[in-house]
N, C-alpha and C. Protein backbone atom coordinates (compact mmCIF):
# COMPACT_ATOMS: atom_id res chain seq x y z
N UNK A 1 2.03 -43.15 30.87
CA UNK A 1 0.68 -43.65 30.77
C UNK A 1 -0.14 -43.14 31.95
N UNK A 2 -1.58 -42.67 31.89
CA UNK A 2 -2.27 -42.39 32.38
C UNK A 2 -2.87 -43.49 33.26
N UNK A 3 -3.34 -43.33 34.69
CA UNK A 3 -3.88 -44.58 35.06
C UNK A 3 -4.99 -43.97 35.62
N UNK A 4 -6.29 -44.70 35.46
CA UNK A 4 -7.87 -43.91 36.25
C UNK A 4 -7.97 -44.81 37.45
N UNK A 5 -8.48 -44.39 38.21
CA UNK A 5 -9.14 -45.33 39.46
C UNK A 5 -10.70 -45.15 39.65
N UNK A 6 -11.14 -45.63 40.18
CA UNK A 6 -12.59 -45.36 41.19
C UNK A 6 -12.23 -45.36 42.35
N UNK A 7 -13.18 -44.07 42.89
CA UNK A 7 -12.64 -44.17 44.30
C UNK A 7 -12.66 -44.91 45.23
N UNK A 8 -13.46 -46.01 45.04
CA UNK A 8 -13.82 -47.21 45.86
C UNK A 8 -13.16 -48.36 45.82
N UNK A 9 -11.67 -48.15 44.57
CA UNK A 9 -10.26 -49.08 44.85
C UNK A 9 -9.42 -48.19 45.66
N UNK A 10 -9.72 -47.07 45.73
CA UNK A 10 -8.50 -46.60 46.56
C UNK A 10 -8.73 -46.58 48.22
N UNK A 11 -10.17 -46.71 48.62
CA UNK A 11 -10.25 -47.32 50.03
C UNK A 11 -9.70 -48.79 50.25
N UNK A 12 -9.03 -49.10 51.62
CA UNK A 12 -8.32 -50.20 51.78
C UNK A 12 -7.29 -50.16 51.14
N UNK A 13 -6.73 -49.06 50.32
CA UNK A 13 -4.96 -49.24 49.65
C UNK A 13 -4.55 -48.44 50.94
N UNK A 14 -2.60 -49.02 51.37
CA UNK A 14 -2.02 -48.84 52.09
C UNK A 14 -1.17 -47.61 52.01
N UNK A 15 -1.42 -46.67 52.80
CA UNK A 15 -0.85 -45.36 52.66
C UNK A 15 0.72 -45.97 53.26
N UNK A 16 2.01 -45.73 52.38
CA UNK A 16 3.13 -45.95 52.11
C UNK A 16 4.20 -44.66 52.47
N UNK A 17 4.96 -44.65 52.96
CA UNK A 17 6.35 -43.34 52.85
C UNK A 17 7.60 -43.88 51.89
N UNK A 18 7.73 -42.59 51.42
CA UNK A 18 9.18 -43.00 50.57
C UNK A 18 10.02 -44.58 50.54
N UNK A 19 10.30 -44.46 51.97
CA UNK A 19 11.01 -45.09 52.63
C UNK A 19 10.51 -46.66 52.62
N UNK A 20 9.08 -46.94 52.48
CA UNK A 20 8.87 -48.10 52.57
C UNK A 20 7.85 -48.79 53.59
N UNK A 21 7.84 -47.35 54.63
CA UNK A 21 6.96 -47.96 56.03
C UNK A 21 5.36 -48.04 55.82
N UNK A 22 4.79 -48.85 56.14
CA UNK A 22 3.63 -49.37 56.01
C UNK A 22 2.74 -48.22 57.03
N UNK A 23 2.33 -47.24 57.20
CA UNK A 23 2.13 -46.03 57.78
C UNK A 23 0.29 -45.85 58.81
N UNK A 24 -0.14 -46.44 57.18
CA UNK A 24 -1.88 -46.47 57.37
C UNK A 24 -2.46 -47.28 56.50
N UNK A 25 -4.04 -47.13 56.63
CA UNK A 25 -5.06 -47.43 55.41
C UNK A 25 -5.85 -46.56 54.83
N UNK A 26 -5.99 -46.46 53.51
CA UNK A 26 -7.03 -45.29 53.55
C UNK A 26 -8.50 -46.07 54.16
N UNK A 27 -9.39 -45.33 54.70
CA UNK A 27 -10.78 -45.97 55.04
C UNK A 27 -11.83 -45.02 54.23
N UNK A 28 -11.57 -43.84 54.03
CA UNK A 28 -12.78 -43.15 53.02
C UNK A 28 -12.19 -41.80 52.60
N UNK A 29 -12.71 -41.50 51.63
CA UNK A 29 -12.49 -40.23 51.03
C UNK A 29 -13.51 -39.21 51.25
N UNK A 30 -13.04 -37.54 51.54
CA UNK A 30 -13.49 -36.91 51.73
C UNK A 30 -13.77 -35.96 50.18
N UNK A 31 -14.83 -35.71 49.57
CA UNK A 31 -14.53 -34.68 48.14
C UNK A 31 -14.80 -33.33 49.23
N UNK A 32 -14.40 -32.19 48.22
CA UNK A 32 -14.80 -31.03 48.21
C UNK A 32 -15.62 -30.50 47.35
N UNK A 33 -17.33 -30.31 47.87
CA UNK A 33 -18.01 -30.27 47.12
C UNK A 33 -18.24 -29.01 45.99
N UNK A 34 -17.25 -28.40 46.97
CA UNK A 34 -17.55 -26.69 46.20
C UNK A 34 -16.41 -26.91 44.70
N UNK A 35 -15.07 -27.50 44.98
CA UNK A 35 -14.12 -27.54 43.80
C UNK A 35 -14.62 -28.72 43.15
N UNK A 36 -15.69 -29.60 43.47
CA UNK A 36 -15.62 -31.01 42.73
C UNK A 36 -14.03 -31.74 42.91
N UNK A 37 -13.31 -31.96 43.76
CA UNK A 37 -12.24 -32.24 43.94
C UNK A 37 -11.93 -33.45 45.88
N UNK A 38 -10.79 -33.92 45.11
CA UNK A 38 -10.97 -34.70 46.87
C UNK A 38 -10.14 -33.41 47.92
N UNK A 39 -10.33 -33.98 49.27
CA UNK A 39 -10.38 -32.52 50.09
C UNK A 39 -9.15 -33.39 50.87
N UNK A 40 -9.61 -34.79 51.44
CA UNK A 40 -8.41 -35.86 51.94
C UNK A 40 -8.70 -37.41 51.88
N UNK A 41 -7.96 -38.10 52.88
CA UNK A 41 -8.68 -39.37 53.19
C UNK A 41 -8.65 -39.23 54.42
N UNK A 42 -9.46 -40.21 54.98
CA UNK A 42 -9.60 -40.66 56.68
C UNK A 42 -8.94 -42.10 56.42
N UNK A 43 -8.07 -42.09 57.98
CA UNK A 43 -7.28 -43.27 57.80
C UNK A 43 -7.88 -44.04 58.98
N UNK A 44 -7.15 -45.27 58.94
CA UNK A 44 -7.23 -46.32 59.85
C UNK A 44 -6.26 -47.17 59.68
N UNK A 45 -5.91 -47.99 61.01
CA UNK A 45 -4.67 -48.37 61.21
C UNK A 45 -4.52 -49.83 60.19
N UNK A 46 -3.01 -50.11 60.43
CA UNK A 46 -2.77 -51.34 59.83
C UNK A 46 -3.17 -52.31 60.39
N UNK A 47 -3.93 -54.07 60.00
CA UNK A 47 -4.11 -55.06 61.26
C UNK A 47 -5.09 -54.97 61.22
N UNK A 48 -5.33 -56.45 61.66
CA UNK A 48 -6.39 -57.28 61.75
C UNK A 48 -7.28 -56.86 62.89
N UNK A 49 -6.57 -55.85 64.59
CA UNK A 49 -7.57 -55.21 65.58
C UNK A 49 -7.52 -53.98 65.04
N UNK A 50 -6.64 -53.00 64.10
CA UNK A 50 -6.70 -51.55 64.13
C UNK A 50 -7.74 -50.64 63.72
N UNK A 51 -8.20 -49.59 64.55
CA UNK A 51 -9.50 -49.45 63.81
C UNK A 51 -9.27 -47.83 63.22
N UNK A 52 -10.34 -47.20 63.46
CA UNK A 52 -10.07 -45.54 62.76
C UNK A 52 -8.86 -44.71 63.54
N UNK A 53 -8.09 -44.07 62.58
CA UNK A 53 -6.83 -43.35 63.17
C UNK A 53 -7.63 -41.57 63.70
N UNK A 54 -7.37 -40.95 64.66
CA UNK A 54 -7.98 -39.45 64.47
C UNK A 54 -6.86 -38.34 63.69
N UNK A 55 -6.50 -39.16 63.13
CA UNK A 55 -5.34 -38.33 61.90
C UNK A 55 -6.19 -38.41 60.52
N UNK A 56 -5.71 -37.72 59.81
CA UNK A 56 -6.10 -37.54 58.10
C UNK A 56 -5.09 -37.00 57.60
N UNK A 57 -5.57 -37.69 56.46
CA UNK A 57 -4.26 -37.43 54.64
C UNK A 57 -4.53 -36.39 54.03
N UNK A 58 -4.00 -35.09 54.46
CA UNK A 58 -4.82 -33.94 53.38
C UNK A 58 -4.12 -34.39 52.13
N UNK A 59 -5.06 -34.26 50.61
CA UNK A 59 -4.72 -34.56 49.43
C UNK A 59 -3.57 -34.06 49.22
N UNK A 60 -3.37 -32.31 49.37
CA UNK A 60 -2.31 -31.91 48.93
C UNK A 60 -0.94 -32.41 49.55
N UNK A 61 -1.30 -33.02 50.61
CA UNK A 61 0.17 -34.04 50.92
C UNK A 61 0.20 -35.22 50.47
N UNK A 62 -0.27 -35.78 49.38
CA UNK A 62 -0.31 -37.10 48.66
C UNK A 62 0.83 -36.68 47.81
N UNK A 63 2.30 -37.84 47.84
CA UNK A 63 2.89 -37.52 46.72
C UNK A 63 2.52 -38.28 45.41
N UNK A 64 2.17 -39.55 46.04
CA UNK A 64 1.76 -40.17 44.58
C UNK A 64 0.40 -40.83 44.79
N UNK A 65 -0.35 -41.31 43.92
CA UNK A 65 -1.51 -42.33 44.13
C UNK A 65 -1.71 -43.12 42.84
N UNK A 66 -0.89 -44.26 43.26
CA UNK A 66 -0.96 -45.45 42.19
C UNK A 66 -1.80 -46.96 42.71
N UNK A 67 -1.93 -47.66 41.45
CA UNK A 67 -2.96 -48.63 41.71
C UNK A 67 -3.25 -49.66 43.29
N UNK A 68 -1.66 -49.49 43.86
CA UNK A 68 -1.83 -50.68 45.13
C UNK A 68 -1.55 -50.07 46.00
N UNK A 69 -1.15 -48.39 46.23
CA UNK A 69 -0.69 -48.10 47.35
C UNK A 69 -0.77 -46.15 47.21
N UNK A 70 -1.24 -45.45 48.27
CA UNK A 70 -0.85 -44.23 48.42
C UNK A 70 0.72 -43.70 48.98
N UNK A 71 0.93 -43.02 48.07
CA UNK A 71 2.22 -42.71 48.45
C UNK A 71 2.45 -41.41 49.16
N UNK A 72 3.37 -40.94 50.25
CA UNK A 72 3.58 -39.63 51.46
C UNK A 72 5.59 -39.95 50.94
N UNK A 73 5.57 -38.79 51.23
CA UNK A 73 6.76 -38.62 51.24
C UNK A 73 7.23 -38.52 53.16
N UNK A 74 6.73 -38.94 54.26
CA UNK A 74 7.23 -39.50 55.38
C UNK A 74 6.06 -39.35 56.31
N UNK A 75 5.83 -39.88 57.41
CA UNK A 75 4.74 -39.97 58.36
C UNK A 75 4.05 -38.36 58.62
N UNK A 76 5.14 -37.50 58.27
CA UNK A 76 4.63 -36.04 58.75
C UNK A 76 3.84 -35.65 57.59
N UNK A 77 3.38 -36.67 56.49
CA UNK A 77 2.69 -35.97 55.81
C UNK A 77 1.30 -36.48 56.02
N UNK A 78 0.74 -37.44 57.32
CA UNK A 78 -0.44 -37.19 58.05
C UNK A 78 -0.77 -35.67 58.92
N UNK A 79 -1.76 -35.61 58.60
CA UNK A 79 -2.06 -34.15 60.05
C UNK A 79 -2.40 -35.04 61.45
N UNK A 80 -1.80 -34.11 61.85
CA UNK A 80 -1.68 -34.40 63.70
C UNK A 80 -3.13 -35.17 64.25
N UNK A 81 -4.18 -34.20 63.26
CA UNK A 81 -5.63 -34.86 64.32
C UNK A 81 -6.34 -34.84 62.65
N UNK A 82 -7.87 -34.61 62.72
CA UNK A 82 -8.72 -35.07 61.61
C UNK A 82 -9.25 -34.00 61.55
N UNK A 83 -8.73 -32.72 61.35
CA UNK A 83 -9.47 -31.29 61.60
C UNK A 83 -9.88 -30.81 59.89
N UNK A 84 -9.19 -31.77 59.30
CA UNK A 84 -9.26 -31.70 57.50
C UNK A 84 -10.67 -31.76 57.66
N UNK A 85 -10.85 -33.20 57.65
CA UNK A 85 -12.07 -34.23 57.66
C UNK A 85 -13.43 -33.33 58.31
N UNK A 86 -12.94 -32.51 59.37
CA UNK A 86 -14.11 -31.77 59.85
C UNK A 86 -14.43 -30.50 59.41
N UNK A 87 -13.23 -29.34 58.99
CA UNK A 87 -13.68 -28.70 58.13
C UNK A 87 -14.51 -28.65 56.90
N UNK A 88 -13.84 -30.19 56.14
CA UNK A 88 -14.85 -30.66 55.08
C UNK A 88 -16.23 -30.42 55.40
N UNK A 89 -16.52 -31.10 55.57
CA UNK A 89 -17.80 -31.49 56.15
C UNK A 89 -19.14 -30.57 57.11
N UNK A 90 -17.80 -29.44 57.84
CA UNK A 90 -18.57 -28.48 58.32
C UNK A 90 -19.25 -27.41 56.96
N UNK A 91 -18.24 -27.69 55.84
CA UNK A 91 -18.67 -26.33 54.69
C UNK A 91 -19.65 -26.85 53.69
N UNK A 92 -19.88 -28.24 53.85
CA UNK A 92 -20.99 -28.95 53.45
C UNK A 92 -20.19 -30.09 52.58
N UNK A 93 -19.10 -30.34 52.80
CA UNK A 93 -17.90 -31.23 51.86
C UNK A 93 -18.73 -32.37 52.53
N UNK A 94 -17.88 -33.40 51.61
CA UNK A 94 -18.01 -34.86 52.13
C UNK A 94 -18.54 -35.77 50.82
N UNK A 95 -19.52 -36.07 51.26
CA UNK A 95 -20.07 -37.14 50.03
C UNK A 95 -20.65 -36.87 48.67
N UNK A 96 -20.29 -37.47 47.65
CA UNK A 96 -20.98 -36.91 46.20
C UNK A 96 -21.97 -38.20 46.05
N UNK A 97 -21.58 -39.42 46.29
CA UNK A 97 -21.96 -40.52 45.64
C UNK A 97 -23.57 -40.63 46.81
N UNK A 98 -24.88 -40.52 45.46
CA UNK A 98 -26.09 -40.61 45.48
C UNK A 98 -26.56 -39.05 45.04
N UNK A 99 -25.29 -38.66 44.73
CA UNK A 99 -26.20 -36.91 43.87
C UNK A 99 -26.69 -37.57 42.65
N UNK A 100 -27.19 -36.54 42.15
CA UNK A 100 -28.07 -36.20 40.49
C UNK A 100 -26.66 -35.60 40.23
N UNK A 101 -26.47 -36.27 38.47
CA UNK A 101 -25.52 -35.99 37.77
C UNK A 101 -26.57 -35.39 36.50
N UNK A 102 -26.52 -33.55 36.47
CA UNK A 102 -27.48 -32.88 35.41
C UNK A 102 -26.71 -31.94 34.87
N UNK A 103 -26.86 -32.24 33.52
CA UNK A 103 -26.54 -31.64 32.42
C UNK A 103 -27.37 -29.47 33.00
N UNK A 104 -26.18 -28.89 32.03
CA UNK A 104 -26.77 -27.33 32.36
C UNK A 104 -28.23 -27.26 31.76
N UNK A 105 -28.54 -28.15 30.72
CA UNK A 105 -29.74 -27.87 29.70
C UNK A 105 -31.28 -28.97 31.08
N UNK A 106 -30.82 -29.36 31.59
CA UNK A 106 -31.80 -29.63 32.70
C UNK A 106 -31.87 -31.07 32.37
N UNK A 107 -31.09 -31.95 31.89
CA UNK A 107 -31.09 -33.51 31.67
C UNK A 107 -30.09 -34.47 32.30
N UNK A 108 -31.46 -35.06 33.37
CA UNK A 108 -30.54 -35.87 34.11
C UNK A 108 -30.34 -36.94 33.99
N UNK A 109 -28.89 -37.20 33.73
CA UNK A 109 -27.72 -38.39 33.29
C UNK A 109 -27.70 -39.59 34.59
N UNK A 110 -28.20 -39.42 35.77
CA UNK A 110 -27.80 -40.59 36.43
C UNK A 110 -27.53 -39.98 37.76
N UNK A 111 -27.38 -41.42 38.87
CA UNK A 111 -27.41 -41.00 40.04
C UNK A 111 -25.47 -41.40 40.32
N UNK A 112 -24.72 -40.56 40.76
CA UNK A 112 -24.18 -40.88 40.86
C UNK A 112 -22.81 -42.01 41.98
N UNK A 113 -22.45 -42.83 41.79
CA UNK A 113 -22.49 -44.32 42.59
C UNK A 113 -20.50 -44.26 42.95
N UNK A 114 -20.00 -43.46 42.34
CA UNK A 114 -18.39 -43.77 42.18
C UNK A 114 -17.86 -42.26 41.59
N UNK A 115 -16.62 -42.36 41.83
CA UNK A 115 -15.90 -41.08 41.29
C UNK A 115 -14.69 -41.79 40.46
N UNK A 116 -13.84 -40.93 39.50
CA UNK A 116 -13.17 -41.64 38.71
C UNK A 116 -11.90 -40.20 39.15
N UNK A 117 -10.91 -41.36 39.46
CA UNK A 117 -9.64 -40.27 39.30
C UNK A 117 -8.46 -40.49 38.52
N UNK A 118 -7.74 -39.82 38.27
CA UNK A 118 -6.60 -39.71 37.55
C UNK A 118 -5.39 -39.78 38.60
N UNK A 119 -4.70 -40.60 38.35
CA UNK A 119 -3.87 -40.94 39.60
C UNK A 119 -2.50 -40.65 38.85
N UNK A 120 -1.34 -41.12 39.66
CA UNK A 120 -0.36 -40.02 39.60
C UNK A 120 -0.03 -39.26 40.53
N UNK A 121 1.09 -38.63 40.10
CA UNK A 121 1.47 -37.42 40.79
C UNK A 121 0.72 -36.37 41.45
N UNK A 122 0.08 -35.89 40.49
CA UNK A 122 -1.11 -34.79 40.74
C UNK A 122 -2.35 -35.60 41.00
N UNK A 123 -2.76 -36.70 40.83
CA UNK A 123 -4.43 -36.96 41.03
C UNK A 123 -5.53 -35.71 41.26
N UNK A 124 -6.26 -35.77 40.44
CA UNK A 124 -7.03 -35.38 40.10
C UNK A 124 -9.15 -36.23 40.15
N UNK A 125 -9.78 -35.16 40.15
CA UNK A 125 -11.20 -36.19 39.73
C UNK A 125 -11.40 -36.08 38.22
N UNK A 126 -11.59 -36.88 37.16
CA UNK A 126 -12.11 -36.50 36.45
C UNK A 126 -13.32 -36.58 35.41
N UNK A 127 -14.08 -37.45 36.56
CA UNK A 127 -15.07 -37.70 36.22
C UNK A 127 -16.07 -38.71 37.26
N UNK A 128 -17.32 -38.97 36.80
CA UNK A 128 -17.89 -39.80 38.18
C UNK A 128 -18.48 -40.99 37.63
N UNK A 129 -18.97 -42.26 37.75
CA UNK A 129 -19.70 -43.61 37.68
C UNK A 129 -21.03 -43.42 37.59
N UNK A 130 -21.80 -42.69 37.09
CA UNK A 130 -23.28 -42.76 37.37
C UNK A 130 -24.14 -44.16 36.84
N UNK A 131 -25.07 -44.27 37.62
CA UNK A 131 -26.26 -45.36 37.01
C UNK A 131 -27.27 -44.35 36.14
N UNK A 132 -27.26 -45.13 34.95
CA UNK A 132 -28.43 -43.95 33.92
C UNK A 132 -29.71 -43.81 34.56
N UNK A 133 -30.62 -43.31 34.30
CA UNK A 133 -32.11 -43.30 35.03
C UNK A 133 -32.75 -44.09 33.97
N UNK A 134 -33.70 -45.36 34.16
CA UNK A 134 -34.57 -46.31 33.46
C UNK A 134 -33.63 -47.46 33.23
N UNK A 135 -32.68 -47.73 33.57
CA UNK A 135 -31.67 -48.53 33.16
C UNK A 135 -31.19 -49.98 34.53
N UNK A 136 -31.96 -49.61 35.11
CA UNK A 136 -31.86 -50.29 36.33
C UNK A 136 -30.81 -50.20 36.97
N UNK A 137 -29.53 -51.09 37.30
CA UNK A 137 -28.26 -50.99 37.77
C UNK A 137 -27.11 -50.96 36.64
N UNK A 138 -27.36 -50.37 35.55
CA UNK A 138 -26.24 -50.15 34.48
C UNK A 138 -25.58 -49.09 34.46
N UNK A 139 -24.58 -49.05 34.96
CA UNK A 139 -23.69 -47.47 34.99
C UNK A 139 -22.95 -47.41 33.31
N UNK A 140 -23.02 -46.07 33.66
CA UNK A 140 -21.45 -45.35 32.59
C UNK A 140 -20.38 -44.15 33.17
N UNK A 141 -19.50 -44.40 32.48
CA UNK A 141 -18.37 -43.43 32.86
C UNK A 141 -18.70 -42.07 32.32
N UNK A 142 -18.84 -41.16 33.67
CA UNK A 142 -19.20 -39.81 32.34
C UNK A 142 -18.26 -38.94 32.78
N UNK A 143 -17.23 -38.55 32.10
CA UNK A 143 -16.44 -37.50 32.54
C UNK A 143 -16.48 -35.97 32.82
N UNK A 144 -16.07 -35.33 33.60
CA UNK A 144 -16.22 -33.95 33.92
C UNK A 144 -14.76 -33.41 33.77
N UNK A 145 -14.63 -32.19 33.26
CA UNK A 145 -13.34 -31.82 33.15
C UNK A 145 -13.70 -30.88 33.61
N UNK A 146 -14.53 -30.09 34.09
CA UNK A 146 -15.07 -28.92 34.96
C UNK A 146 -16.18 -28.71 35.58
N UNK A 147 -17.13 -29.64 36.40
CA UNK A 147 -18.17 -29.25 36.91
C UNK A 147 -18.44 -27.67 36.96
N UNK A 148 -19.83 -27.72 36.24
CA UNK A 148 -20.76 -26.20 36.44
C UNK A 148 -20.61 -25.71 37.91
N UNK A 149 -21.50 -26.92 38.90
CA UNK A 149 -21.27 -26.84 39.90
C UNK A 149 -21.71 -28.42 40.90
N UNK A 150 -21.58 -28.25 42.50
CA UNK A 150 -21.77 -29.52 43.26
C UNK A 150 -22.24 -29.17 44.38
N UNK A 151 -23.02 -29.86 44.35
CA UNK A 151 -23.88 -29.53 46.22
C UNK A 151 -23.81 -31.24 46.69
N UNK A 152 -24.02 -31.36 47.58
CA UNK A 152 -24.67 -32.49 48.08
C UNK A 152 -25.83 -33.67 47.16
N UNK A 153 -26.58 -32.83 46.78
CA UNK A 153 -27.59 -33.45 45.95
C UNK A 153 -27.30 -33.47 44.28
N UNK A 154 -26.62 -32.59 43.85
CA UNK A 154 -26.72 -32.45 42.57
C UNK A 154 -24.59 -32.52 42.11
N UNK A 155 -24.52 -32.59 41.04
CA UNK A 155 -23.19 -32.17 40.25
C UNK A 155 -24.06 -31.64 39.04
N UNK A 156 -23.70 -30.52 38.85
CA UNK A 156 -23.86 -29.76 37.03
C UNK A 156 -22.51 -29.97 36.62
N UNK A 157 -22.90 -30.52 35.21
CA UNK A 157 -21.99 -30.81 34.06
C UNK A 157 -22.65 -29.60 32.46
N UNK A 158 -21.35 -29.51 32.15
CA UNK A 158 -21.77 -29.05 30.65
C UNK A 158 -22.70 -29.81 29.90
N UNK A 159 -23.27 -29.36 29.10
CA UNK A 159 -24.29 -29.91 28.00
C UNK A 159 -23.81 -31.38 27.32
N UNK A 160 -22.37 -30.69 26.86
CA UNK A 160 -21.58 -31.55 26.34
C UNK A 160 -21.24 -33.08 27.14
N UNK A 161 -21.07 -32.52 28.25
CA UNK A 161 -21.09 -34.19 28.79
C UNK A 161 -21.56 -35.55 28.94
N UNK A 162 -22.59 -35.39 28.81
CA UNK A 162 -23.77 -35.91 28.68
C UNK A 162 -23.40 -37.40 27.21
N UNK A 163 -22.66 -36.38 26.21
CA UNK A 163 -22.73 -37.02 24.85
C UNK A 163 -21.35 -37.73 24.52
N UNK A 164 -20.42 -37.87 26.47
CA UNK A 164 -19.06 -38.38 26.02
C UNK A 164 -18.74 -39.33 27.25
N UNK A 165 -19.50 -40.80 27.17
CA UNK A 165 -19.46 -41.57 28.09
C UNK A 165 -18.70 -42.76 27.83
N UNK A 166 -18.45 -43.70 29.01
CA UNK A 166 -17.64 -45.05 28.51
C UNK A 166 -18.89 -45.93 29.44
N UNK A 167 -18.28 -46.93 28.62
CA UNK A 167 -18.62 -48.38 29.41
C UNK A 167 -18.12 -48.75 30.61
N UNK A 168 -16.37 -48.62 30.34
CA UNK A 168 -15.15 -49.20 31.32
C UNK A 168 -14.13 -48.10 31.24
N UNK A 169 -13.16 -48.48 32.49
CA UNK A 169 -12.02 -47.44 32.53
C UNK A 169 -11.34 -47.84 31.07
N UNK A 170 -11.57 -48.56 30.49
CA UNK A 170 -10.43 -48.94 29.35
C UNK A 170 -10.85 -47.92 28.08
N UNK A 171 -12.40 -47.59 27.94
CA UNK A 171 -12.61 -46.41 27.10
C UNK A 171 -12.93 -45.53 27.49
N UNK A 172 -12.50 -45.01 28.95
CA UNK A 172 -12.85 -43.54 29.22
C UNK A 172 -11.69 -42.54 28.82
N UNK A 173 -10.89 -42.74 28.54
CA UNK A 173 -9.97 -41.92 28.23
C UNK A 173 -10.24 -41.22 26.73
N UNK A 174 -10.54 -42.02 25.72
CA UNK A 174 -10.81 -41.36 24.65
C UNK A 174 -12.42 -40.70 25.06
N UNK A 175 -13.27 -41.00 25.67
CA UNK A 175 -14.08 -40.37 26.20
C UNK A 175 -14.03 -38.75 26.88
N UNK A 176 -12.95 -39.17 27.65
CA UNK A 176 -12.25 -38.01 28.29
C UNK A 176 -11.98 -37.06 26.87
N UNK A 177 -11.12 -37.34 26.04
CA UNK A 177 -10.54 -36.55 24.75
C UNK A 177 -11.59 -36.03 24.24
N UNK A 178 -12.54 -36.36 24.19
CA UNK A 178 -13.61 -36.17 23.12
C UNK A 178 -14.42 -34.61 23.68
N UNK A 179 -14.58 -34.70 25.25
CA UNK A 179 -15.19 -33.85 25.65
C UNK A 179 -14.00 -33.15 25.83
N UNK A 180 -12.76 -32.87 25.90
CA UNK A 180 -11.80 -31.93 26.09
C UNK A 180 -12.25 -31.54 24.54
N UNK A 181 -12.12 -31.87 23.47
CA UNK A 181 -11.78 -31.07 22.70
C UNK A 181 -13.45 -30.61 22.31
N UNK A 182 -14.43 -30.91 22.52
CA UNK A 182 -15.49 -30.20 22.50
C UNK A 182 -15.57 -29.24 23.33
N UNK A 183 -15.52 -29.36 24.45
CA UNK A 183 -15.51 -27.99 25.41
C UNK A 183 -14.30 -27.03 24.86
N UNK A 184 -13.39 -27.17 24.52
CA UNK A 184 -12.46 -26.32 23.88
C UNK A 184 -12.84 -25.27 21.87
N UNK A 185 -13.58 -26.23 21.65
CA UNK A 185 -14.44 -25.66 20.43
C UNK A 185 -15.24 -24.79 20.51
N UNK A 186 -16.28 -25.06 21.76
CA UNK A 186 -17.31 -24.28 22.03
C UNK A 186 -16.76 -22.74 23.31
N UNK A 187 -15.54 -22.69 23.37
CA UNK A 187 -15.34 -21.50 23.57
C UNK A 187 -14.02 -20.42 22.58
């Protein structure tokens, strides 16, 4: 079974080792704006005084990411300092949430407030939370299975996206299906 998150349950889950040791916290996620993808997390300690760690979780050392806990396969799968976190950020990485979520045909779907991932083994993004425009504070799930492209201000989505949204994580998945097999038609 597939499980989705928002990225804003996976801040405050406890980065975990094989083994059991209670290691870190995540405190925020870094995306990569150029892949539409996460780049790491920034941690912070365990405890009621602990505050920001100058270590980071590069993604590709995540072995698992399930609903209550990030999983490392042992402490060495933190980096030494937060040089992830700053590369991000130097190449213009970092934050998506308050871009324009626009269709290639020039129609914009919403501002976007949350990211949606596919957790698991591999975690993945595959899609983001936007609030519609005229709708006041009503979001939908709109999935991306390939951003056009992502800057800071904007995410481009296919045409198609636009026309394959959910309410809740509980119907984004056939949401998800719908635009897989449309984008797969149209090439």
């Amino acid at each position: 079974m597939t499980a989705y998150m928002r990225a804003s349950e996976i801040a405050k889950l406890p980065v975990v080792t094989l083994e059991g040791e209670d290691v870190a916290q995540v405190k925020d996620i870094v995306f990569d704006i150029a892949r539409g993808s996460v780049r790491c997390f920034t941690l912070s300690g365990r405890g009621l005084f602990a505050g920001p760690l100058k270590r980071d979780l590069p993604w590709s050392r995540v072995h698992a990411l399930g609903p209550d806990a990030v999983m490392i396969r042992d402490e060495n799968a933190l980096a030494e300092d937060d040089q992830t976190t700053k590369d991000a950020t130097a190449s213009g990485g970092g934050n998506v949430l308050g871009a324009r979520a626009m269709t290639e045909g020039g129609t914009d779907l919403g501002k976007v407030v949350d990211v949606i991932i596919e957790a698991g083994r591999k975690p993945v993004v595959v899609g983001y939370e936007i609030e519609a425009p005229g709708r006041g504070h009503h979001s939908v799930l709109l999935p991306v299975i390939k951003p056009v492209a992502v800057s800071g201000e904007m995410v481009l989505v296919p045409e198609a996206a636009g026309e394959f949204t959910a309410g809740d994580l509980a119907g984004f998945p056939e949401a998800l299906r719908g635009l897989r097999t449309r984008l797969e038609q149209e090439t």
